[in-house]
C-alpha atoms as a PDB file:
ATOM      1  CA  UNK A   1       0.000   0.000   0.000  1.00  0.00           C
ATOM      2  CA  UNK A   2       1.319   3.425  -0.963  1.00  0.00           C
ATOM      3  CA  UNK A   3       2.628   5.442   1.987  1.00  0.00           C
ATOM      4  CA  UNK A   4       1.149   8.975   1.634  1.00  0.00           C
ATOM      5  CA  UNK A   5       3.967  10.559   3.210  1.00  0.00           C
ATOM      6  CA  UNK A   6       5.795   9.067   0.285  1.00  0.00           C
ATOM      7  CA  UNK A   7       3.868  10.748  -2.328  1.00  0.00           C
ATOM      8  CA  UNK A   8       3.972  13.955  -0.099  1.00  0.00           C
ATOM      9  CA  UNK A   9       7.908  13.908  -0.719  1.00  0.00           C
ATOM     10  CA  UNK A  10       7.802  12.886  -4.248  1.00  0.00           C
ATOM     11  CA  UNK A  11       5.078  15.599  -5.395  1.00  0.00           C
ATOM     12  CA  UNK A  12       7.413  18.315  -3.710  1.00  0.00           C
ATOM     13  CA  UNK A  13      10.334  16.960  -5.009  1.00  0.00           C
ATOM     14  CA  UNK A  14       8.163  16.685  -8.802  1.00  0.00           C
ATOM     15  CA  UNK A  15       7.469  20.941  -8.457  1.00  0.00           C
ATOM     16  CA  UNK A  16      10.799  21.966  -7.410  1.00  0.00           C
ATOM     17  CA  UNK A  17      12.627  19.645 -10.007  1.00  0.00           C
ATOM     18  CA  UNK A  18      15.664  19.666  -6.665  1.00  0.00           C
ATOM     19  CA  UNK A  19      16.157  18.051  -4.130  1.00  0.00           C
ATOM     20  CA  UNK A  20      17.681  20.001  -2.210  1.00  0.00           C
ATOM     21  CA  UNK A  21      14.639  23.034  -2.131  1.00  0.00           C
ATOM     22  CA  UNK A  22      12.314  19.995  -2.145  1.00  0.00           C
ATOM     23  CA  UNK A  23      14.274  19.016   1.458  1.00  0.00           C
ATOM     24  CA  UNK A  24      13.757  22.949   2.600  1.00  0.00           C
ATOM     25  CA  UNK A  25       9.727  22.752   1.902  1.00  0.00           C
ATOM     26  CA  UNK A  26       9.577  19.483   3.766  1.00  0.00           C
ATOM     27  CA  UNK A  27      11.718  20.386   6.832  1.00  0.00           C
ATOM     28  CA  UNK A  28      13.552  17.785   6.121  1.00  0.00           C
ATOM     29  CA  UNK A  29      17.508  16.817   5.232  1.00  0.00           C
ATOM     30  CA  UNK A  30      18.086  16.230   1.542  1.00  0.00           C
ATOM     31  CA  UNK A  31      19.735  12.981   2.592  1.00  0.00           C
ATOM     32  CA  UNK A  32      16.934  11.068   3.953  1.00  0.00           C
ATOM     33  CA  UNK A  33      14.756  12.463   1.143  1.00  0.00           C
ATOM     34  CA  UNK A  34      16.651  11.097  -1.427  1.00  0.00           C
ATOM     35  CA  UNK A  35      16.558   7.331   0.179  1.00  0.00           C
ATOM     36  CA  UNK A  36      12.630   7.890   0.574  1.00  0.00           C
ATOM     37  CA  UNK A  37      12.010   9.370  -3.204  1.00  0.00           C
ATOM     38  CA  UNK A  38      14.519   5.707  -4.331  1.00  0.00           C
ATOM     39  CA  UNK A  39      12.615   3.625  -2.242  1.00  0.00           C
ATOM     40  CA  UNK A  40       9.393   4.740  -3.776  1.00  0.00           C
ATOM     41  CA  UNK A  41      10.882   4.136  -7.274  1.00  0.00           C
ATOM     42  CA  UNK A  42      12.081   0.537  -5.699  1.00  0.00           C
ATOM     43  CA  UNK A  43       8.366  -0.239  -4.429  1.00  0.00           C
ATOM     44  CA  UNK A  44       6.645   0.853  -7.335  1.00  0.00           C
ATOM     45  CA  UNK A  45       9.530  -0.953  -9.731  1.00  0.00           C
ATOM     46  CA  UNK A  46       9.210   2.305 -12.023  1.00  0.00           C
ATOM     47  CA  UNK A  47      11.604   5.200 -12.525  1.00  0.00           C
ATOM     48  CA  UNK A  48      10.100   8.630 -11.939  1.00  0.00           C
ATOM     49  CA  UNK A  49      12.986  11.344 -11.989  1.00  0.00           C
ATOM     50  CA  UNK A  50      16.004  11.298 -14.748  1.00  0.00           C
ATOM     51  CA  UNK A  51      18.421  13.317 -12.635  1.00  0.00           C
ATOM     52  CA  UNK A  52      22.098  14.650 -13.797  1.00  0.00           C
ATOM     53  CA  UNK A  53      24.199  17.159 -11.718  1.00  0.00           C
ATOM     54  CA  UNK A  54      22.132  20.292 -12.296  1.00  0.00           C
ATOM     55  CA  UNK A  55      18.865  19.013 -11.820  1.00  0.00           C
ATOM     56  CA  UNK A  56      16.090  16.043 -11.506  1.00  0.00           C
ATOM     57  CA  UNK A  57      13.355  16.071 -13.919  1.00  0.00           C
ATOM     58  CA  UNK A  58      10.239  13.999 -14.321  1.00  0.00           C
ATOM     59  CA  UNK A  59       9.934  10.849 -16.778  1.00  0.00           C
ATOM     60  CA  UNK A  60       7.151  10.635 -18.771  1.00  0.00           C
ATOM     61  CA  UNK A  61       5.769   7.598 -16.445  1.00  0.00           C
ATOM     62  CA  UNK A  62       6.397  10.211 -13.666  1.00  0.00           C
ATOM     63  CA  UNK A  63       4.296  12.890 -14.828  1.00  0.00           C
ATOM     64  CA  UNK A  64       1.332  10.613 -15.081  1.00  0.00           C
ATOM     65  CA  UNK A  65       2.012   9.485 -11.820  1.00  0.00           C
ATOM     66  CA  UNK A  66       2.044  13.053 -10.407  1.00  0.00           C
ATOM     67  CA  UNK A  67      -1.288  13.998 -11.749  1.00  0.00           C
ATOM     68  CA  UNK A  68      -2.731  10.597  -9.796  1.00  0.00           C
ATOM     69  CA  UNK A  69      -1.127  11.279  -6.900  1.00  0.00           C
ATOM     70  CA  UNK A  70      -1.972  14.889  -6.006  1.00  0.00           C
ATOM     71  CA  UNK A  71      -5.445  13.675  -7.260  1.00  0.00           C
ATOM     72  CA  UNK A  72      -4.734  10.639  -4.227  1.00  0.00           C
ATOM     73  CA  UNK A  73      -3.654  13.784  -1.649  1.00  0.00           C
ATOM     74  CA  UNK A  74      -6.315  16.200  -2.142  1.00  0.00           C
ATOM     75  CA  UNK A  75      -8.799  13.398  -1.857  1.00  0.00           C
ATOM     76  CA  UNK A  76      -7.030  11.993   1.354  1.00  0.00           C
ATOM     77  CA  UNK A  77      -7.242  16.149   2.702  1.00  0.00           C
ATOM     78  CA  UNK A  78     -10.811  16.334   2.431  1.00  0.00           C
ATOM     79  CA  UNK A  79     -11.514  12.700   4.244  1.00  0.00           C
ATOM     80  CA  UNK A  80      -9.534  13.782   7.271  1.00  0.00           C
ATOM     81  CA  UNK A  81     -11.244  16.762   7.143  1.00  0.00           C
ATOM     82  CA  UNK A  82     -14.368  15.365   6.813  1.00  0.00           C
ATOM     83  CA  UNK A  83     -13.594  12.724   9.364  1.00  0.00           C
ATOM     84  CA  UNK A  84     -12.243  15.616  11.574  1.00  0.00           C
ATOM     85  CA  UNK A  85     -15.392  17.142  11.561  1.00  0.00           C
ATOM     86  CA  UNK A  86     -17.718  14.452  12.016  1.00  0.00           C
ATOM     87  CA  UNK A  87     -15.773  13.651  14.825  1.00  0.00           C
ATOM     88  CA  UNK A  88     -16.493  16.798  16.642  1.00  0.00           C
ATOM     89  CA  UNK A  89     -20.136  15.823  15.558  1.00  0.00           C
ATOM     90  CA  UNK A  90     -20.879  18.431  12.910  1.00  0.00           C
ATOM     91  CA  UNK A  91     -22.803  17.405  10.047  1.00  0.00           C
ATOM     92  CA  UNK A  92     -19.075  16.916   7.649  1.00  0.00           C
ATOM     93  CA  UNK A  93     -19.428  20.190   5.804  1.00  0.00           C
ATOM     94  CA  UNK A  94     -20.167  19.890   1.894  1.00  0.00           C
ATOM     95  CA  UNK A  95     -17.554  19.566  -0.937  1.00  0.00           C
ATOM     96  CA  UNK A  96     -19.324  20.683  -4.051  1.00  0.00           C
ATOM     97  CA  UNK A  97     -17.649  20.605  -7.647  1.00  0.00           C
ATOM     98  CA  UNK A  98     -18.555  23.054 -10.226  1.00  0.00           C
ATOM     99  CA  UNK A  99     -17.763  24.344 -14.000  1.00  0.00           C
ATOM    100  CA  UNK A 100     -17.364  28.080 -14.302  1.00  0.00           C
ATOM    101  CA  UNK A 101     -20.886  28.485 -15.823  1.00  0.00           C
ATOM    102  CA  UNK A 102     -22.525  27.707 -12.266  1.00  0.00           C
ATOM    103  CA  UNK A 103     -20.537  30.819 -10.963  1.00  0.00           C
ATOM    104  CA  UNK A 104     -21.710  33.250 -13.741  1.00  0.00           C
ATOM    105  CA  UNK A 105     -25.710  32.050 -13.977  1.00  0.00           C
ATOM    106  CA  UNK A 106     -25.815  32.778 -10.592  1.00  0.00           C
ATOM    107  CA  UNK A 107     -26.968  29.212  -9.908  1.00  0.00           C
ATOM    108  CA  UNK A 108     -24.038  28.061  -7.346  1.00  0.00           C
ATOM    109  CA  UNK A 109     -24.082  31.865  -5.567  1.00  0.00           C
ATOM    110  CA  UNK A 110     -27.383  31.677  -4.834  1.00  0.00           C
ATOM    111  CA  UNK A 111     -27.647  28.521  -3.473  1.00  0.00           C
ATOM    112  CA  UNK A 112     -24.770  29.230  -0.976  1.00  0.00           C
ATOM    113  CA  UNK A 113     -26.580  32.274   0.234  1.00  0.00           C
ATOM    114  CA  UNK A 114     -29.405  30.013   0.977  1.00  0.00           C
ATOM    115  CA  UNK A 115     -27.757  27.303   2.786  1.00  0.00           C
ATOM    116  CA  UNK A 116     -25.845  30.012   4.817  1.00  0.00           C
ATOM    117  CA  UNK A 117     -28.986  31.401   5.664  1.00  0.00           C
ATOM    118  CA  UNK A 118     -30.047  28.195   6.862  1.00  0.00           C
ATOM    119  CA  UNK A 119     -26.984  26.464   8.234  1.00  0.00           C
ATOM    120  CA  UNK A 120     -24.510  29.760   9.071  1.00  0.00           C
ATOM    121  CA  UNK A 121     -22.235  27.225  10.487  1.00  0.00           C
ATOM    122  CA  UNK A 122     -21.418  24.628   8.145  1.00  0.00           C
ATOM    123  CA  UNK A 123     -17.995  24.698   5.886  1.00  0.00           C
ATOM    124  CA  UNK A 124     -18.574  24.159   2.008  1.00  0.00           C
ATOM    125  CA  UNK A 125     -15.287  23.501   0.149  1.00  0.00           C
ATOM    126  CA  UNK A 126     -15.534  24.619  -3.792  1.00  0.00           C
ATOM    127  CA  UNK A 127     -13.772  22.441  -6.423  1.00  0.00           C
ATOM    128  CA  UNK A 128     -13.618  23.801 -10.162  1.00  0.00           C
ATOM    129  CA  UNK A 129     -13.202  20.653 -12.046  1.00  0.00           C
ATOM    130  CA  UNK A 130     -14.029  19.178 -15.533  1.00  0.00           C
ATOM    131  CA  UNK A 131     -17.090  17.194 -15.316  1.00  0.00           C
ATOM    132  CA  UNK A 132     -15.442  13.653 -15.585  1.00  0.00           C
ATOM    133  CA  UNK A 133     -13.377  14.524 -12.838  1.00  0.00           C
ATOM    134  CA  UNK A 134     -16.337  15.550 -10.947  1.00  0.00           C
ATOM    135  CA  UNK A 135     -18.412  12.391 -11.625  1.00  0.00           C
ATOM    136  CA  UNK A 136     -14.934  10.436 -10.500  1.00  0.00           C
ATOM    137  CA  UNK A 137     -15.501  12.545  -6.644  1.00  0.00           C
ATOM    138  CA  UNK A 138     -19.118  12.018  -6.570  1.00  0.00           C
ATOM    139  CA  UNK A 139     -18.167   7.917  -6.838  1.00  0.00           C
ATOM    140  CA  UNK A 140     -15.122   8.280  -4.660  1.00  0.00           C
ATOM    141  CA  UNK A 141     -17.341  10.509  -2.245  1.00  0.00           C
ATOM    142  CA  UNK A 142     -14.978  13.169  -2.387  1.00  0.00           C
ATOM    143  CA  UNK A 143     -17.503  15.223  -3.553  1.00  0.00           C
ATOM    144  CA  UNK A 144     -21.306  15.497  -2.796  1.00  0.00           C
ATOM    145  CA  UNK A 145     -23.170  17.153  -5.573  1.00  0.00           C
ATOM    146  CA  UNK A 146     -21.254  18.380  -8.748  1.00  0.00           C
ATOM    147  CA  UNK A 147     -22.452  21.584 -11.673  1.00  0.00           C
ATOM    148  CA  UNK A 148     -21.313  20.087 -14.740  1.00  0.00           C
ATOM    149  CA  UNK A 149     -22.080  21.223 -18.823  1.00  0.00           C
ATOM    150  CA  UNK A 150     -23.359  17.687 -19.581  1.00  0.00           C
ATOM    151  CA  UNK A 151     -25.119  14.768 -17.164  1.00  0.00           C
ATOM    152  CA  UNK A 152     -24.148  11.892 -16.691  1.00  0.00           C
ATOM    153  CA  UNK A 153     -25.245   8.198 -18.808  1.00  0.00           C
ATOM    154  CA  UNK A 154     -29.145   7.703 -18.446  1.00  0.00           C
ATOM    155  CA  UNK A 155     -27.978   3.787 -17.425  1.00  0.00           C
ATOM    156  CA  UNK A 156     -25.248   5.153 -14.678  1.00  0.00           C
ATOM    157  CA  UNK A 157     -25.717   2.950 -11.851  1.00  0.00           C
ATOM    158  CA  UNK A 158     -24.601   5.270  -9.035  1.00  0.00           C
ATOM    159  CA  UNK A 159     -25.218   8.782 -10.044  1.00  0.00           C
ATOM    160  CA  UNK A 160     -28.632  10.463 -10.806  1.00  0.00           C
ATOM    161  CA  UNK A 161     -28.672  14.188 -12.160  1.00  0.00           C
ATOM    162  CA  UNK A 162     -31.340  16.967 -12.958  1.00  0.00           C
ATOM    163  CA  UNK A 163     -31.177  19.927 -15.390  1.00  0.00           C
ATOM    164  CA  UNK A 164     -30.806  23.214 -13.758  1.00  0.00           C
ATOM    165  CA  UNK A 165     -31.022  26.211 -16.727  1.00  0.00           C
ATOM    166  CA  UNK A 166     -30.592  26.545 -20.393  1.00  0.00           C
ATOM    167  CA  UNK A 167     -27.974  29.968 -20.892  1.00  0.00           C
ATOM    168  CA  UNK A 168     -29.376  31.164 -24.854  1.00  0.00           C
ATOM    169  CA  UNK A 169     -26.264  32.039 -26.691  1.00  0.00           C
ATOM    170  CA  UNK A 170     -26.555  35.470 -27.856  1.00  0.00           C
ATOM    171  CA  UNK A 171     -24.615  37.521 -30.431  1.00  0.00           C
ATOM    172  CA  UNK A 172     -21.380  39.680 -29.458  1.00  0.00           C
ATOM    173  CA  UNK A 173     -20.140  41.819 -31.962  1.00  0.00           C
ATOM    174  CA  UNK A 174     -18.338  45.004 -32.470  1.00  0.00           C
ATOM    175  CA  UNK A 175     -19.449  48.269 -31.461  1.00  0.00           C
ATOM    176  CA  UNK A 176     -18.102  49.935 -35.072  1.00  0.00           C
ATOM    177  CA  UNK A 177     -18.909  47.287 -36.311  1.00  0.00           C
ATOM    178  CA  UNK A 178     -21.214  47.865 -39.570  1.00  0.00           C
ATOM    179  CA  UNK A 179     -23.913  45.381 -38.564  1.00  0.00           C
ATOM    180  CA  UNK A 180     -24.442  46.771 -34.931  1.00  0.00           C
ATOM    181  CA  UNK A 181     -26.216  49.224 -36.568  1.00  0.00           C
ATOM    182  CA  UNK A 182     -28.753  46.807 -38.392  1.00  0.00           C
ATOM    183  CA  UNK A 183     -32.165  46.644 -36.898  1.00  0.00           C
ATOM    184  CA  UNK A 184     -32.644  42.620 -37.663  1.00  0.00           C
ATOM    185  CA  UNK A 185     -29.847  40.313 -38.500  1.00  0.00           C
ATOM    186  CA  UNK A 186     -30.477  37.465 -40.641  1.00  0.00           C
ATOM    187  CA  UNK A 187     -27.914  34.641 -41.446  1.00  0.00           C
ATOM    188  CA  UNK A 188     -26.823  35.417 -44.687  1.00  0.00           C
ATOM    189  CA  UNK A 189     -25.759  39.160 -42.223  1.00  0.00           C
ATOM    190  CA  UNK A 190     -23.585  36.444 -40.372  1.00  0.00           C
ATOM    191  CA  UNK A 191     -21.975  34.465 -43.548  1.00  0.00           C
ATOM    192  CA  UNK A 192     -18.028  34.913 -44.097  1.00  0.00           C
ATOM    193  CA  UNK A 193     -17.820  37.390 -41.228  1.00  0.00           C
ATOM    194  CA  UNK A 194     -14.388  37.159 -38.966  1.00  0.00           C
ATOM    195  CA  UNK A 195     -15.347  34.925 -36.086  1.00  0.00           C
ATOM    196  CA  UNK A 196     -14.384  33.671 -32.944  1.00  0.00           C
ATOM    197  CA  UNK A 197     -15.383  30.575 -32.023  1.00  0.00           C
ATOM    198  CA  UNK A 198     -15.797  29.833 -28.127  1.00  0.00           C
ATOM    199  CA  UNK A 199     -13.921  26.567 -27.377  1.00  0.00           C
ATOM    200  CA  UNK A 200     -15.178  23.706 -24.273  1.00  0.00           C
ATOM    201  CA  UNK A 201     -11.994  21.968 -22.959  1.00  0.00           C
ATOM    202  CA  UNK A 202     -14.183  19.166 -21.962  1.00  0.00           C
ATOM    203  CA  UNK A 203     -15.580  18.381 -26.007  1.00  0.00           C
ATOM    204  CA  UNK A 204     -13.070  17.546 -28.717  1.00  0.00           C
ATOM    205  CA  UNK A 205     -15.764  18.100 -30.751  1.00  0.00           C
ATOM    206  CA  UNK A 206     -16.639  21.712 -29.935  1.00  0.00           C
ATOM    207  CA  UNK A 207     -15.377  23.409 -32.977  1.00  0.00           C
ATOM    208  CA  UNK A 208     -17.310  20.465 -35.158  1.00  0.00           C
ATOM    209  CA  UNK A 209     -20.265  21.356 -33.423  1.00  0.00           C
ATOM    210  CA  UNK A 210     -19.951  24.982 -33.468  1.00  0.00           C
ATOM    211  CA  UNK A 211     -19.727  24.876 -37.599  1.00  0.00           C
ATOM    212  CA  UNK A 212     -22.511  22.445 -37.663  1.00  0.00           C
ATOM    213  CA  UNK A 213     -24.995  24.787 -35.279  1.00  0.00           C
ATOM    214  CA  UNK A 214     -24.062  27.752 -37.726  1.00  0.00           C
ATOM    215  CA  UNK A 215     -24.505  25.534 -41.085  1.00  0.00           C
ATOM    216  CA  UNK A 216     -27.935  24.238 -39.600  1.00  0.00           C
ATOM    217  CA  UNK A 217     -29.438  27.844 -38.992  1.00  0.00           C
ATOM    218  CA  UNK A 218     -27.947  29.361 -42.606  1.00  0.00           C
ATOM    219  CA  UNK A 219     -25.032  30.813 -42.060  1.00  0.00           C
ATOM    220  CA  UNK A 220     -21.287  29.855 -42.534  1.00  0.00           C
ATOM    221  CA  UNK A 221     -18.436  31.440 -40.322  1.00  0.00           C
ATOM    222  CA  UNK A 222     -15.265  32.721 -41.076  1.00  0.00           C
ATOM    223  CA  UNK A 223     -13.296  31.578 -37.868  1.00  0.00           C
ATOM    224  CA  UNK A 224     -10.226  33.261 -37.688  1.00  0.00           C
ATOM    225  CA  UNK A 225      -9.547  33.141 -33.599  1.00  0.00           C
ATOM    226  CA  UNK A 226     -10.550  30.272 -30.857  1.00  0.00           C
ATOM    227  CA  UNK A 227     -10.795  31.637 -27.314  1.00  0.00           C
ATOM    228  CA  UNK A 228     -10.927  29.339 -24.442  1.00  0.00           C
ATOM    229  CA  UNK A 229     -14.035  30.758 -22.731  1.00  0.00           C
ATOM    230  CA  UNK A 230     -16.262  33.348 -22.911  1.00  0.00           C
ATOM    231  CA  UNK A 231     -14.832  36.326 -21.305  1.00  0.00           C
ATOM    232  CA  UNK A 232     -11.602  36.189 -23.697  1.00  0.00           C
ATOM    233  CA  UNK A 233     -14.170  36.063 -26.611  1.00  0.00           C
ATOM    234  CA  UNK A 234     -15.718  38.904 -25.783  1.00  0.00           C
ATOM    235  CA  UNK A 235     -12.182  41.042 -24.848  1.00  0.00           C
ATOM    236  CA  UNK A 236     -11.584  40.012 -28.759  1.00  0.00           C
ATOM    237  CA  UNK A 237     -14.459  40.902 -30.056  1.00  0.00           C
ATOM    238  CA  UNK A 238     -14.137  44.411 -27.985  1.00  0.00           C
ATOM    239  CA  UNK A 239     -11.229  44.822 -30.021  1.00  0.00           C
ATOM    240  CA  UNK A 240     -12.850  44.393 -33.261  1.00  0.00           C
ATOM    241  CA  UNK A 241     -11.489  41.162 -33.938  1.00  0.00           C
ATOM    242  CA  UNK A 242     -14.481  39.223 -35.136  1.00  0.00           C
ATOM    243  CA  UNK A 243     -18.388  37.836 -34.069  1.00  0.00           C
ATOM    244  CA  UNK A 244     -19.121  35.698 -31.233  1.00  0.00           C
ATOM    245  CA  UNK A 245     -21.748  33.412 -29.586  1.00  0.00           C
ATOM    246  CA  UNK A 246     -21.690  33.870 -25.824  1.00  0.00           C
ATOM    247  CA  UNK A 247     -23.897  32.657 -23.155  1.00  0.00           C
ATOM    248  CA  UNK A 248     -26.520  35.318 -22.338  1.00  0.00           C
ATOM    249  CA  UNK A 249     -25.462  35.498 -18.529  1.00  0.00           C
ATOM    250  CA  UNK A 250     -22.085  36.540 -19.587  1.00  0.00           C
ATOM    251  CA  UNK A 251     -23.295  39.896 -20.964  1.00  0.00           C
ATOM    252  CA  UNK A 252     -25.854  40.620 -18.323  1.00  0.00           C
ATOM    253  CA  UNK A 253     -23.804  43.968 -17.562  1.00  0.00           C
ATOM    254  CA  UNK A 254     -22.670  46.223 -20.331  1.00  0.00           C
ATOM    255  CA  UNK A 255     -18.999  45.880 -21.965  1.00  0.00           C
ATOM    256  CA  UNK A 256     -17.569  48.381 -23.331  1.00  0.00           C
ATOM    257  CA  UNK A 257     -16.921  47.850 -27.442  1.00  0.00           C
ATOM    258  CA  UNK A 258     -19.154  45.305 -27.750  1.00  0.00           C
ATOM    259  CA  UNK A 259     -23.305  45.634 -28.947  1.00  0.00           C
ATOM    260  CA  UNK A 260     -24.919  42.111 -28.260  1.00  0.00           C
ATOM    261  CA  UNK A 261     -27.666  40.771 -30.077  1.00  0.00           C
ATOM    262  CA  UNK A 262     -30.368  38.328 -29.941  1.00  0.00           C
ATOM    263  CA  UNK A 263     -31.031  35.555 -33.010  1.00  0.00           C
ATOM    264  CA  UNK A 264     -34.272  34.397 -32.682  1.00  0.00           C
ATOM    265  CA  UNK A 265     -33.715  31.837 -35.491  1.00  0.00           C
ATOM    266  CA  UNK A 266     -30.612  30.348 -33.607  1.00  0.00           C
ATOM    267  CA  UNK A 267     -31.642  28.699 -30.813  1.00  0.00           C
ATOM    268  CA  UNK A 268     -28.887  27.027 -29.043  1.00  0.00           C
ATOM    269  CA  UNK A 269     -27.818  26.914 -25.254  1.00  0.00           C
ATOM    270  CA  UNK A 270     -25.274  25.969 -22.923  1.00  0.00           C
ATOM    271  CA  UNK A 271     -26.925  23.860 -20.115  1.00  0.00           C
ATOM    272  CA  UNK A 272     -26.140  23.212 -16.903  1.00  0.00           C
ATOM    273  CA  UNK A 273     -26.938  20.030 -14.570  1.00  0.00           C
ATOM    274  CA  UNK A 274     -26.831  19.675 -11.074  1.00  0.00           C
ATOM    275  CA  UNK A 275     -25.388  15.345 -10.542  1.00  0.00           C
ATOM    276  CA  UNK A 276     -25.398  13.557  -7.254  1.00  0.00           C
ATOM    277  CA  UNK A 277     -24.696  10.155  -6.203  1.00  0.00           C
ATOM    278  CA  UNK A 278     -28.130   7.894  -5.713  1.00  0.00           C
ATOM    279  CA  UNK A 279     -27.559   7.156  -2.132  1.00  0.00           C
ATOM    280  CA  UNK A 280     -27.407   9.824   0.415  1.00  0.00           C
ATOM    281  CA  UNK A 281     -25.073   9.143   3.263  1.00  0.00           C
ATOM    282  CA  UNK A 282     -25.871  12.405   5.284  1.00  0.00           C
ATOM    283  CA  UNK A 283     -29.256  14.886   5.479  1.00  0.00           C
ATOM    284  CA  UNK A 284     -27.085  18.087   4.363  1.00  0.00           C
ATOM    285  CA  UNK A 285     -26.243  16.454   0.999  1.00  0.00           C
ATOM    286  CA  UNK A 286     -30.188  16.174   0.716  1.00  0.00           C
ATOM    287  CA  UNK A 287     -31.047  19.534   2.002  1.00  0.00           C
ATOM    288  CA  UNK A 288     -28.670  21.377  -0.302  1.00  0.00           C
ATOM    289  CA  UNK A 289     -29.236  19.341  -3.100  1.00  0.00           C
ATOM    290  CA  UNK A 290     -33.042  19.882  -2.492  1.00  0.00           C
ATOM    291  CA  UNK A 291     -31.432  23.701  -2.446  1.00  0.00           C
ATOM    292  CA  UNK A 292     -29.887  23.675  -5.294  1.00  0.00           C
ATOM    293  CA  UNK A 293     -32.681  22.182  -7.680  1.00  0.00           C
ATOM    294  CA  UNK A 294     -35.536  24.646  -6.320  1.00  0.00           C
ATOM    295  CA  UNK A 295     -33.964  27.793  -8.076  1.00  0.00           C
ATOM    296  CA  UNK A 296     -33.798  25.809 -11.198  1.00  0.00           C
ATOM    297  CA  UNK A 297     -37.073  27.103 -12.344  1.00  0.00           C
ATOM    298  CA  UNK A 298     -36.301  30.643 -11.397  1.00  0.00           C
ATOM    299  CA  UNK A 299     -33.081  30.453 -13.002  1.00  0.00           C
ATOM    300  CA  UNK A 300     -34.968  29.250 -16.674  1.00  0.00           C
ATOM    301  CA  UNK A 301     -37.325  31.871 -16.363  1.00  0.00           C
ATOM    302  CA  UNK A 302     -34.090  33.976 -16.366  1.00  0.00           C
ATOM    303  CA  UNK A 303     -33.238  32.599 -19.299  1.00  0.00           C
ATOM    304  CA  UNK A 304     -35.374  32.650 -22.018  1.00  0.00           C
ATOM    305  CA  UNK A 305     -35.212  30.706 -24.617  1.00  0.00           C
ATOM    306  CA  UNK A 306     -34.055  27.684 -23.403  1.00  0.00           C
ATOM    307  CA  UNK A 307     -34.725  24.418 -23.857  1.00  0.00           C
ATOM    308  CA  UNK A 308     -35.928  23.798 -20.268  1.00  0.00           C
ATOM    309  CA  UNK A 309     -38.040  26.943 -19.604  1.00  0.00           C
ATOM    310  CA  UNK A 310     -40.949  24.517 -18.983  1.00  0.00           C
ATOM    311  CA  UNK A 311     -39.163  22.696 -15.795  1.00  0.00           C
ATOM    312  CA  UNK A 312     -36.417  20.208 -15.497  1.00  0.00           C
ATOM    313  CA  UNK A 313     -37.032  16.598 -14.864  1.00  0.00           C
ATOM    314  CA  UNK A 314     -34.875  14.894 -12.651  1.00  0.00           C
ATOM    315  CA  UNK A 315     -33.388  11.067 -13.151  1.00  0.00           C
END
């Protein structure tokens, strides 16, 4: 079984690429922490570090190891604190993953206040993870409900998830720009303009998608820029760099260059889904989950447009 202080050792050694500074950050002499970071390698029969005079660098089969073990420590933080707490009979706090768009709907903020207003006392811990990483804490228990883009499989056999809101994407374009000026735009307005296409880290097939959505409603983009999210879109497109589709909670405030638009005739959304694990181990999970999905409603009627402005079902 893998000794945690081990990996403790071999993660700081991994991010200071010395031993020696790895030995200052521990507290420890660079001596003993070079036997520990060998034995390691011995136990696990695999070579983690090639090291010459000047430095120690990661292998490849290190660096794959490095991303499993800090995944191994953080989950091993939150059980002691979790067990920590439990132990001084509080209710364990709640660890709750999210993607970024459960921050800017409003969804996750306002379901905080609520549970503070009800439980002042409790600790919440916030996680900004990918979705399959959150699905991976909700089985592990690491976490105990997770915001993703996209639910989990129908057939799942531990997790069960509900849609929460349906963001419309709206039009971002220009301020001098010539069609800002145009009453209606239609997509033949849209055809061969500069764009910037808004990318999901989480899809490989984002940018397919994107061109399909815009070939589907009548238009063909000219995309000269990808951004990574939707607030470095629309910093391009304040600089006149092309059109963009962003989420309609991104643009609830006024930014400066940029005249936003709504296509009726394009009716896509980015959604969001609350995801839990079927069996509840402790009230709070139920309470705040029970939290969370009662502003779903109020949230789609923020949002029109969406696919889910009649209700979400749960499954």
């Amino acid at each position: 079984m893998l000794d945690l202080r081990l990996l403790h050792y071999f993660v700081a050694v991994a991010e200071e690429e010395h031993v020696g500074r790895a030995a200052e950050r521990l507290h420890i002499s660079q001596s003993p922490l070079s036997r520990q970071i060998a034995q390691l390698e011995k136990n696990l029969g695999l070579t983690l570090f090639e090291r010459s005079q000047q430095r120690i660098r990661l292998t490849s089969d290190g660096r794959v190891f490095l991303t499993e073990a800090r995944a191994l420590l953080r989950h091993a933080d939150r059980l002691e604190n979790l067990g920590r707490r439990l132990g001084r009979g509080e209710e364990g706090g709640l660890c709750i993953g999210y993607v970024a768009d459960a921050m800017h709907t409003g969804t996750l903020p306002a379901a905080l206040r609520a549970l503070r207003e009800e439980r002042p006392g409790i600790h919440v811990a916030l996680y900004d993870q990918e979705s399959a990483e959150q699905f991976e804490g909700l089985r592990q228990r690491s976490l105990d409900i997770a915001l993703v883009r996209t639910p989990p499989p129908e057939d799942d056999p531990d997790l069960s998830a509900a849609a929460l809101l349906q963001d419309p994407l709206l039009l971002a374009l220009p301020a001098d720009h010539p069609l800002a000026e145009k009453a209606e735009l239609t997509p033949e307005d849209l055809t061969g303009q500069p764009w910037i296409a808004v990318g999901d880290a989480q899809d490989a097939t984002w940018r397919d998608s994107f061109l399909a959505s815009c070939v589907a409603s009548g238009f063909t983009p000219d995309i000269r820029l990808d951004a990574a999210d939707p607030l470095t879109a629309l910093g391009l497109v304040a600089s006149s760099l092309g059109l963009a589709l962003v989420q309609k909670s991104m643009v609830r405030g006024s930014t400066d260059g940029v005249v936003v638009r709504e296509l009726l005739w394009y009716e896509r959304s980015v959604g969001l889904w609350a995801a839990w694990h079927r069996i509840d181990l402790r009230p709070v999970v139920a309470s705040f989950r029970e939290t969370v999905l009662a502003g779903q409603y109020t949230a789609q009627r923020r949002q029109p447009g969406g696919a889910g402005d009649g209700g979400a079902a749960a499954r």
